[in-house]
C-alpha atoms as a PDB file:
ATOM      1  CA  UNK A   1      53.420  86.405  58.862  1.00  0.00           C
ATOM      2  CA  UNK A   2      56.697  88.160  58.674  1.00  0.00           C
ATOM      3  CA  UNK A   3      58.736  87.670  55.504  1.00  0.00           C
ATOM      4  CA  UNK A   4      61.639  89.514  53.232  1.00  0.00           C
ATOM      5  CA  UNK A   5      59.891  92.219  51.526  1.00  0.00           C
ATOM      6  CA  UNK A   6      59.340  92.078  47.535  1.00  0.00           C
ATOM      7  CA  UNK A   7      59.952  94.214  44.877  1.00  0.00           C
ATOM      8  CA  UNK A   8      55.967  94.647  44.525  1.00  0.00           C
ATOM      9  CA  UNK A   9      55.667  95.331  48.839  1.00  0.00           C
ATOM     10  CA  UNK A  10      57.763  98.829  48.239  1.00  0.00           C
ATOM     11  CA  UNK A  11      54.723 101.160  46.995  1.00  0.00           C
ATOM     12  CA  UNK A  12      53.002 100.101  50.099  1.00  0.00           C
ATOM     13  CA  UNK A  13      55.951 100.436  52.302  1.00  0.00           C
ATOM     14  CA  UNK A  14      56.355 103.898  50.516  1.00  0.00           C
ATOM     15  CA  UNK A  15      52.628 104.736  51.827  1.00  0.00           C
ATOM     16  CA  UNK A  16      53.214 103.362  55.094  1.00  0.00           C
ATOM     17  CA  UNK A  17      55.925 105.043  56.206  1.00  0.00           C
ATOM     18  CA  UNK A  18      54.978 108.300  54.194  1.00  0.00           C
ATOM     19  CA  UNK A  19      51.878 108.290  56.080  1.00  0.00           C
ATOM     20  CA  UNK A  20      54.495 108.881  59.539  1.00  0.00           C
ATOM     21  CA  UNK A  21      56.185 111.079  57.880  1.00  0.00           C
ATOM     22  CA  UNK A  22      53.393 113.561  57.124  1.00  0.00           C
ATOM     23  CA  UNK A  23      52.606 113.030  60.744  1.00  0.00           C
ATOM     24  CA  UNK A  24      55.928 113.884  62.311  1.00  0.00           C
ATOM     25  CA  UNK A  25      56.307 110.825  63.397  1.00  0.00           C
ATOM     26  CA  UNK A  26      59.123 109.335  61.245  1.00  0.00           C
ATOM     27  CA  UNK A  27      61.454 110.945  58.735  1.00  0.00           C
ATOM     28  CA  UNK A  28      59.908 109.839  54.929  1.00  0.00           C
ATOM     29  CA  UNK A  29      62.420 107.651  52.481  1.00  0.00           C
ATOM     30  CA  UNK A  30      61.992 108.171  48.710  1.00  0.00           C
ATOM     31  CA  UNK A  31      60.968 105.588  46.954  1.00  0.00           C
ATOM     32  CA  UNK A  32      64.038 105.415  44.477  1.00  0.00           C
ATOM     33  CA  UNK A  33      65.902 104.671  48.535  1.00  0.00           C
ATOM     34  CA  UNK A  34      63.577 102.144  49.259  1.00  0.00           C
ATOM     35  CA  UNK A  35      64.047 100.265  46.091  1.00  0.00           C
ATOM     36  CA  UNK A  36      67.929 100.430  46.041  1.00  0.00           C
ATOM     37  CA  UNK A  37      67.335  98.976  50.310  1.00  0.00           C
ATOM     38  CA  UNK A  38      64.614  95.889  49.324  1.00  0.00           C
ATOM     39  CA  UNK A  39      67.126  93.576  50.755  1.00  0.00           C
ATOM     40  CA  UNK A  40      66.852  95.350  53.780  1.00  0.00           C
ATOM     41  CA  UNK A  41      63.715  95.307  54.665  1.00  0.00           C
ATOM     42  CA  UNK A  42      61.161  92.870  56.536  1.00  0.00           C
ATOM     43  CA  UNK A  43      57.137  93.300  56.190  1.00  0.00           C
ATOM     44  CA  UNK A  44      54.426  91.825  58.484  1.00  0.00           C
ATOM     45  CA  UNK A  45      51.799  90.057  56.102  1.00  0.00           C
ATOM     46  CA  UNK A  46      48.146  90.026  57.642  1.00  0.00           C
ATOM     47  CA  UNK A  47      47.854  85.977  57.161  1.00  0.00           C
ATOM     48  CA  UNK A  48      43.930  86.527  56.549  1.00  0.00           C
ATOM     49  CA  UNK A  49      43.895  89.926  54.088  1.00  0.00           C
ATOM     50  CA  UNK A  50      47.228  89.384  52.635  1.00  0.00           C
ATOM     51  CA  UNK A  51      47.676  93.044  53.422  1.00  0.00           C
ATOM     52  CA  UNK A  52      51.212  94.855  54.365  1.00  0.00           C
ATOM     53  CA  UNK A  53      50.703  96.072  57.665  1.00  0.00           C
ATOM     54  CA  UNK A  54      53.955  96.346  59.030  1.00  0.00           C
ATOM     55  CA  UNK A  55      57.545  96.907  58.444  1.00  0.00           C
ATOM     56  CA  UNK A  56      61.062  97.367  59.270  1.00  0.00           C
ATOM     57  CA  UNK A  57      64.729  97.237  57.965  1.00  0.00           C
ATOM     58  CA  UNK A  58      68.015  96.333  58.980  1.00  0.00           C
ATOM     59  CA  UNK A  59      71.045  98.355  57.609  1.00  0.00           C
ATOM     60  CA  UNK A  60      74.649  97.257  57.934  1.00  0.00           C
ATOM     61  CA  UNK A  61      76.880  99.815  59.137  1.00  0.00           C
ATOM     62  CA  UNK A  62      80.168  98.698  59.975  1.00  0.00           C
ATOM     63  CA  UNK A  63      82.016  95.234  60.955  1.00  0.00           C
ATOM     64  CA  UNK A  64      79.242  94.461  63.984  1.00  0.00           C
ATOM     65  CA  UNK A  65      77.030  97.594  63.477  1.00  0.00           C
ATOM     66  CA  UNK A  66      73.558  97.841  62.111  1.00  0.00           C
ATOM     67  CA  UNK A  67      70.520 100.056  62.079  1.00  0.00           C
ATOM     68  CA  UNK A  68      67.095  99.659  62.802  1.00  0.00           C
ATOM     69  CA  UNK A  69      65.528 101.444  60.110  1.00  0.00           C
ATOM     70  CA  UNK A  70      61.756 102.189  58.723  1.00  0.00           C
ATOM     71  CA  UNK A  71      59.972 100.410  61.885  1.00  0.00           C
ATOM     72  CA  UNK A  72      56.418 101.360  60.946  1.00  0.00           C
ATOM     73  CA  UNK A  73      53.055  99.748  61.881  1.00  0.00           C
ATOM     74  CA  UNK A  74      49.755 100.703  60.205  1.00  0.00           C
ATOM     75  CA  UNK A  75      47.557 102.811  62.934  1.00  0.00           C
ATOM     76  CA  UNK A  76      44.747 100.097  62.779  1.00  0.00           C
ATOM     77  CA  UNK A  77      47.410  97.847  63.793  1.00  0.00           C
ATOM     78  CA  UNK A  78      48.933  99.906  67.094  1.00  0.00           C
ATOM     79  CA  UNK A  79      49.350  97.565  70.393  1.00  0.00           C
ATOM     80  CA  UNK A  80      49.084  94.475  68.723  1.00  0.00           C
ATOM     81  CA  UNK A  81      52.312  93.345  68.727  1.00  0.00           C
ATOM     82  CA  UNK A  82      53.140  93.972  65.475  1.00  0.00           C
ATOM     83  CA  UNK A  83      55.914  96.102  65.956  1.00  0.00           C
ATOM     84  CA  UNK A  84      57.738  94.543  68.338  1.00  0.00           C
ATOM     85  CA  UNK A  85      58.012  91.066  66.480  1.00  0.00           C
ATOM     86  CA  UNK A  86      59.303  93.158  63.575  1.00  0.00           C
ATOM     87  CA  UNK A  87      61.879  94.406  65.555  1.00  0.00           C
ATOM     88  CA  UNK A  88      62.806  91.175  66.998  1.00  0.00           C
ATOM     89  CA  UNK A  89      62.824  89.722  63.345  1.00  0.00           C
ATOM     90  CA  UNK A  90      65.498  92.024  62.532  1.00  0.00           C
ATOM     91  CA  UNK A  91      67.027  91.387  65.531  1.00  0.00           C
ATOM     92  CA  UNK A  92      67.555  88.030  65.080  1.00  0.00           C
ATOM     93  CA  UNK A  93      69.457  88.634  61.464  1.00  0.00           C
ATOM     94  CA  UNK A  94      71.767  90.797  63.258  1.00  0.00           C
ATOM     95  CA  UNK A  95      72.480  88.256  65.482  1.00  0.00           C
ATOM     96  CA  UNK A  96      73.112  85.487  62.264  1.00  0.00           C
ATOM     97  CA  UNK A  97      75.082  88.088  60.877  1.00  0.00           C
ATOM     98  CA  UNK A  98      77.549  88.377  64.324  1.00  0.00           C
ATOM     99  CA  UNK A  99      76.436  92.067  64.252  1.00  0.00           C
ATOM    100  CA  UNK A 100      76.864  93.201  68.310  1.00  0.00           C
ATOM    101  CA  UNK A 101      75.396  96.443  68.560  1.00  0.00           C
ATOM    102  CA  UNK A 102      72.266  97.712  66.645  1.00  0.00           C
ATOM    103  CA  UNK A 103      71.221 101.592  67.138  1.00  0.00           C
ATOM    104  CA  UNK A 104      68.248 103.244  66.042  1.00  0.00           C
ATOM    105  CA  UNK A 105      67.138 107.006  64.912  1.00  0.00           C
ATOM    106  CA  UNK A 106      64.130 107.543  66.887  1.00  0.00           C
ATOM    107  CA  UNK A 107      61.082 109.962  67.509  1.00  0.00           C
ATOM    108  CA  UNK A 108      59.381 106.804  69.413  1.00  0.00           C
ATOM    109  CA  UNK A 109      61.848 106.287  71.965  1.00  0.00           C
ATOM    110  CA  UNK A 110      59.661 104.372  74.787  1.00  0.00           C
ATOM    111  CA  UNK A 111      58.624 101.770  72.172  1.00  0.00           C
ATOM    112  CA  UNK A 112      62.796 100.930  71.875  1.00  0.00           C
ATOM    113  CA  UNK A 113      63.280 101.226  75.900  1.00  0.00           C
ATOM    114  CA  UNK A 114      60.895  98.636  76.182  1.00  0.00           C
ATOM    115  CA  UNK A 115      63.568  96.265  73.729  1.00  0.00           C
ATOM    116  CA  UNK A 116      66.343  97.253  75.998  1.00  0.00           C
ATOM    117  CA  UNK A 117      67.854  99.834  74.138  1.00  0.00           C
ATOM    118  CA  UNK A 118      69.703 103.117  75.926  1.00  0.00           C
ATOM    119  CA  UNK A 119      69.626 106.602  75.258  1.00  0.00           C
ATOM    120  CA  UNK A 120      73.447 107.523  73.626  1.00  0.00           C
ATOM    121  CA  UNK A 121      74.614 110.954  72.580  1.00  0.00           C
ATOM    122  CA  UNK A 122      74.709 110.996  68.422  1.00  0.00           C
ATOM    123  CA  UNK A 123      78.071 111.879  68.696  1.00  0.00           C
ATOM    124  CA  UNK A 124      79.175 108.038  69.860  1.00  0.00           C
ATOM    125  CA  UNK A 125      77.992 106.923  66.635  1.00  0.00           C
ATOM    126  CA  UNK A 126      80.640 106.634  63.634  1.00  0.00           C
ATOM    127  CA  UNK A 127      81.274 109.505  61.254  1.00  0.00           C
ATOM    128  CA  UNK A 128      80.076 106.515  58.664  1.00  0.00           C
ATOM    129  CA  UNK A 129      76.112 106.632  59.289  1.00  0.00           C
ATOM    130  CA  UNK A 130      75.927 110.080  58.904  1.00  0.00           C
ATOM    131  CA  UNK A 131      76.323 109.933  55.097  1.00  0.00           C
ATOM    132  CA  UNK A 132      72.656 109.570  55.184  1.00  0.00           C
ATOM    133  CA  UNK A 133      71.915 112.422  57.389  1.00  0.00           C
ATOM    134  CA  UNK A 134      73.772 114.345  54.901  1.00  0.00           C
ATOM    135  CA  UNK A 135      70.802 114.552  52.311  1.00  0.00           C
ATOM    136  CA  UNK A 136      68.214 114.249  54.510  1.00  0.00           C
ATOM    137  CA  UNK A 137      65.783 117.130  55.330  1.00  0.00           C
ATOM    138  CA  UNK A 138      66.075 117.928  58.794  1.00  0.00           C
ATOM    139  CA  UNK A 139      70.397 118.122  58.490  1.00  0.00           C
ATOM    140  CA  UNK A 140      71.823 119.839  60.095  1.00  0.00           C
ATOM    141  CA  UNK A 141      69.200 119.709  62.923  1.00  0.00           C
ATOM    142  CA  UNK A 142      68.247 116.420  63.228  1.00  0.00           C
ATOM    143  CA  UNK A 143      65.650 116.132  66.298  1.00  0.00           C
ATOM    144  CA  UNK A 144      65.769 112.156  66.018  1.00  0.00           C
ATOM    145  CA  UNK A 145      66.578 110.311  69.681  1.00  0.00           C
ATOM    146  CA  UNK A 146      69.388 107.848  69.156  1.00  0.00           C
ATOM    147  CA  UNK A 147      69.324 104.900  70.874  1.00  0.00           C
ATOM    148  CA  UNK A 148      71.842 101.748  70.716  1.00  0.00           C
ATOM    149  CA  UNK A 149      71.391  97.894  72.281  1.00  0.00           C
ATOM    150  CA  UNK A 150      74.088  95.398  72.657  1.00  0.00           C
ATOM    151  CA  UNK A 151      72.806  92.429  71.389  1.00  0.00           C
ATOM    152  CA  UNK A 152      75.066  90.205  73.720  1.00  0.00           C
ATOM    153  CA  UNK A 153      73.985  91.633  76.966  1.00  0.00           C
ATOM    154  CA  UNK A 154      73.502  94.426  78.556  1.00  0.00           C
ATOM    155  CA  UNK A 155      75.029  98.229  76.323  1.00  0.00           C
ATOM    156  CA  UNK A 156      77.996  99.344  78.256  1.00  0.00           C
ATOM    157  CA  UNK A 157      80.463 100.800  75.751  1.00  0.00           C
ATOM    158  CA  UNK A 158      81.504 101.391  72.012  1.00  0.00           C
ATOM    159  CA  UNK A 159      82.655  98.657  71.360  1.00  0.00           C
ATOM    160  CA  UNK A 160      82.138  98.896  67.172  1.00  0.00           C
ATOM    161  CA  UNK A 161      84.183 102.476  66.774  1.00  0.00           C
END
């Protein structure tokens, strides 16, 4: 079951995506981030265990640009799906939201070319998302893959800038 995450989901999220981090496999959030983002985020309930086993978060950028943020999937988990109906979860709230381009920060970048997104150059992005990158550990030499998908078709240009 996918739902809006909860005040009490954001220790586990914390683990989960922690557990990447340590890894390489995902830069870590601190918890006091995660708490001030709830809103943002999305978890994928196990319907039997009640257990957190995935999540993911959509951040607002600009007028019709978001983020895919925090897509993580507990390793028993892998190939089951999970991911991917996260991602089209927070997909679909873009969409509500008339949001027409979503990019992601990647280390996992043949998961998102599976979803349709494109390899772009960080510098199409706007000077605005880097506020994060700003604080964040591997700044000023971020090794992420960004990646952007129009949500209306096919990515062709900028069209959010």
């Amino acid at each position: 079951m996918i739902r809006h995450a909860t005040v009490q989901d954001i220790k586990i999220i914390y683990s989960l995506l922690n557990s990447f981090a340590e890894k390489g496999l995902m830069i870590g959030r601190p918890l006091t981030e995660l708490y001030d983002h709830l809103r943002d985020f999305w978890v994928f309930e196990d319907d039997e265990t009640g257990e957190i086993i995935g999540c993911c978060a959509l951040q607002f950028c600009w007028e019709k640009l978001a983020e895919i943020r925090s897509l993580a999937v507990h390793g028993d988990h892998h190939k089951k799906g999970v991911g991917g109906l996260l991602l089209k979860q927070v997909i679909s709230e873009a969409k509500e939201y008339g949001i027409t381009h979503i990019f992601t920060l990647t280390y996992q970048p043949d998961f998102f070319s599976k979803f349709k997104f494109s390899l772009i150059d960080k510098k199409e992005l706007p000077l605005k998302i880097w506020s994060d990158c700003v604080n964040c550990v591997k700044f000023p030499d971020c090794d992420e893959t960004a990646m952007m998908k129009s949500i209306e078709g096919s990515f062709s240009t900028c069209k959010f800038c």
